[in-house]
C-alpha atoms as a PDB file:
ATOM      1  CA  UNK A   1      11.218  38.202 -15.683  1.00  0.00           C
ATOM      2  CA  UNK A   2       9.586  41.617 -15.086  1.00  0.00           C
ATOM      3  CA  UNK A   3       5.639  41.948 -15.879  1.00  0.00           C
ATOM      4  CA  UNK A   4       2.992  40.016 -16.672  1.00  0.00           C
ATOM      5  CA  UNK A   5       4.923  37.196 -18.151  1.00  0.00           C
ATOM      6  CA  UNK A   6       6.878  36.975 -15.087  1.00  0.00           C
ATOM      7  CA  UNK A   7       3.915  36.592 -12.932  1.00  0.00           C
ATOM      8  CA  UNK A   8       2.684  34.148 -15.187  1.00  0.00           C
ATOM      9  CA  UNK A   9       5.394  31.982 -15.281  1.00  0.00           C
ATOM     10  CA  UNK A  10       5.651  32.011 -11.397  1.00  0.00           C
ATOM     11  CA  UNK A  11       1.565  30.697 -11.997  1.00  0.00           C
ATOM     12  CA  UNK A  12       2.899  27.982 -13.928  1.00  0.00           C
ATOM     13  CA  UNK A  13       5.455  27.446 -11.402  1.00  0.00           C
ATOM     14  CA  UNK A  14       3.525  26.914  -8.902  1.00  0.00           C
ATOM     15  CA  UNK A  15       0.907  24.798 -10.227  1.00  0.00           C
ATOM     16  CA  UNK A  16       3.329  21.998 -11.661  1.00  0.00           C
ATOM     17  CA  UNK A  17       5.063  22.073  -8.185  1.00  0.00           C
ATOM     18  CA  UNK A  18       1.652  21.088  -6.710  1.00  0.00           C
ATOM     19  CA  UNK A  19       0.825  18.708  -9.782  1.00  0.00           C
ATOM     20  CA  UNK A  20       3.959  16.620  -8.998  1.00  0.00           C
ATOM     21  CA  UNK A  21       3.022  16.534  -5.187  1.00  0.00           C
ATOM     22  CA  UNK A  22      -0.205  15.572  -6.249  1.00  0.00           C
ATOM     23  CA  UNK A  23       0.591  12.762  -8.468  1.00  0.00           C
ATOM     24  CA  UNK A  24       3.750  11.597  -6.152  1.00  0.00           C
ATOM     25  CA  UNK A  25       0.984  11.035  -3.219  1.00  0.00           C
ATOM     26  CA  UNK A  26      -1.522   9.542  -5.685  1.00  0.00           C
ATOM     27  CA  UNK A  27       1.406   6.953  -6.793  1.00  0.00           C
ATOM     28  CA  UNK A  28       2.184   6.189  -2.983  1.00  0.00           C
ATOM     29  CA  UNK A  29      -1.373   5.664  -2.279  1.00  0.00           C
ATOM     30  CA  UNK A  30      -2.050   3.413  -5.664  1.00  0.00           C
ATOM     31  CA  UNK A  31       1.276   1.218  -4.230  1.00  0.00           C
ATOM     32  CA  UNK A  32      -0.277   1.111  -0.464  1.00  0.00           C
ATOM     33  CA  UNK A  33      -3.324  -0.117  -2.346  1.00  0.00           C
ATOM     34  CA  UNK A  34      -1.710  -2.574  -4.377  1.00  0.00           C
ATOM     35  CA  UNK A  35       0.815  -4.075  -1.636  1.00  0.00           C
ATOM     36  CA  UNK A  36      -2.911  -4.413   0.619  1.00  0.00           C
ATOM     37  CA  UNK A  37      -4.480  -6.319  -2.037  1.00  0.00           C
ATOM     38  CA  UNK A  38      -1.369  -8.576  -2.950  1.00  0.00           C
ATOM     39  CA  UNK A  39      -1.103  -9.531   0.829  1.00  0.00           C
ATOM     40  CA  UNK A  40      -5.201 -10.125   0.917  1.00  0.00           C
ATOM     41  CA  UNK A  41      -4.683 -12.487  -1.663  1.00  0.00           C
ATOM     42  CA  UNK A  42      -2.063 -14.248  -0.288  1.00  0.00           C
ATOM     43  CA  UNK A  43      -3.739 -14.666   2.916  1.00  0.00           C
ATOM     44  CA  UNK A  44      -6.798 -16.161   0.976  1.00  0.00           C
ATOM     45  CA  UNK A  45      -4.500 -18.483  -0.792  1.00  0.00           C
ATOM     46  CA  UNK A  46      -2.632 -19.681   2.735  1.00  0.00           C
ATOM     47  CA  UNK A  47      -6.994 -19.720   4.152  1.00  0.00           C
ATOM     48  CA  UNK A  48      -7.808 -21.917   1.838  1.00  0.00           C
ATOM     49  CA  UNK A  49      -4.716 -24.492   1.409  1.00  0.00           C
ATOM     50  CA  UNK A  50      -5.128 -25.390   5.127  1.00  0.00           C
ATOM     51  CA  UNK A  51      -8.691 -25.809   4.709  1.00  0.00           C
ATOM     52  CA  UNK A  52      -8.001 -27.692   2.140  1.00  0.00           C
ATOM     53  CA  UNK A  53      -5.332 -29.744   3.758  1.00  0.00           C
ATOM     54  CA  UNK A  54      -5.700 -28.970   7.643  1.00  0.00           C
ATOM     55  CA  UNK A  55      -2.688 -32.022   7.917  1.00  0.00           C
ATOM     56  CA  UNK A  56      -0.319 -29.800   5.962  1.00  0.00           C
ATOM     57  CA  UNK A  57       0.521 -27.776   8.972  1.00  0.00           C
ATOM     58  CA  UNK A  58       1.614 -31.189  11.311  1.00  0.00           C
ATOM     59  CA  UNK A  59      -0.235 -29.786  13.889  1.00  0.00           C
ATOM     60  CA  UNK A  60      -2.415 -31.942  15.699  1.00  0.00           C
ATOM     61  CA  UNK A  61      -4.137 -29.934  18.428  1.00  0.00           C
ATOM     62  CA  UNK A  62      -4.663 -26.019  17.951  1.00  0.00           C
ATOM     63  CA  UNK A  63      -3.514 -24.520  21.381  1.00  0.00           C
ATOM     64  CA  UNK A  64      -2.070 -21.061  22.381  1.00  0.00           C
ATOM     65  CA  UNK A  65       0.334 -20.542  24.768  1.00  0.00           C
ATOM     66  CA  UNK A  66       0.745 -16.981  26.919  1.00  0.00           C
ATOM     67  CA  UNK A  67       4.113 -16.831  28.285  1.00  0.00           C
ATOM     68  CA  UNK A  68       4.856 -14.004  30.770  1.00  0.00           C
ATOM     69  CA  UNK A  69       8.082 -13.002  32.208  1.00  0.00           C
END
């Protein structure tokens, strides 16, 4: 489009293109966010079982063993 209205559109162009790169990082960084919390809460739930019942786990003495090669 010649004129104006064909500067204008290439505007309008331009700032969807960066509107939908925009939104597409704010949806990856909403889902980072999310996945975080879900495993937070599933760490709290694990915590607090085995504090709950430390004889769930069938493990009598807590050791840890470095093996090198």
């Amino acid at each position: 489009m010649p004129g104006e209205a064909g500067s204008r559109f290439n505007e309008a162009i331009k700032w969807l293109t960066k509107n939908q790169r925009h939104q597409r990082l704010l949806y990856r960084n909403c889902l980072i966010s999310l996945v975080s919390s879900a495993e937070w809460f599933l760490s709290q739930v694990i915590t607090n079982y085995f504090a709950s019942f430390p004889d769930a786990s069938n493990i009598k003495d807590k050791t840890l063993i470095l093996l090198c090669y």
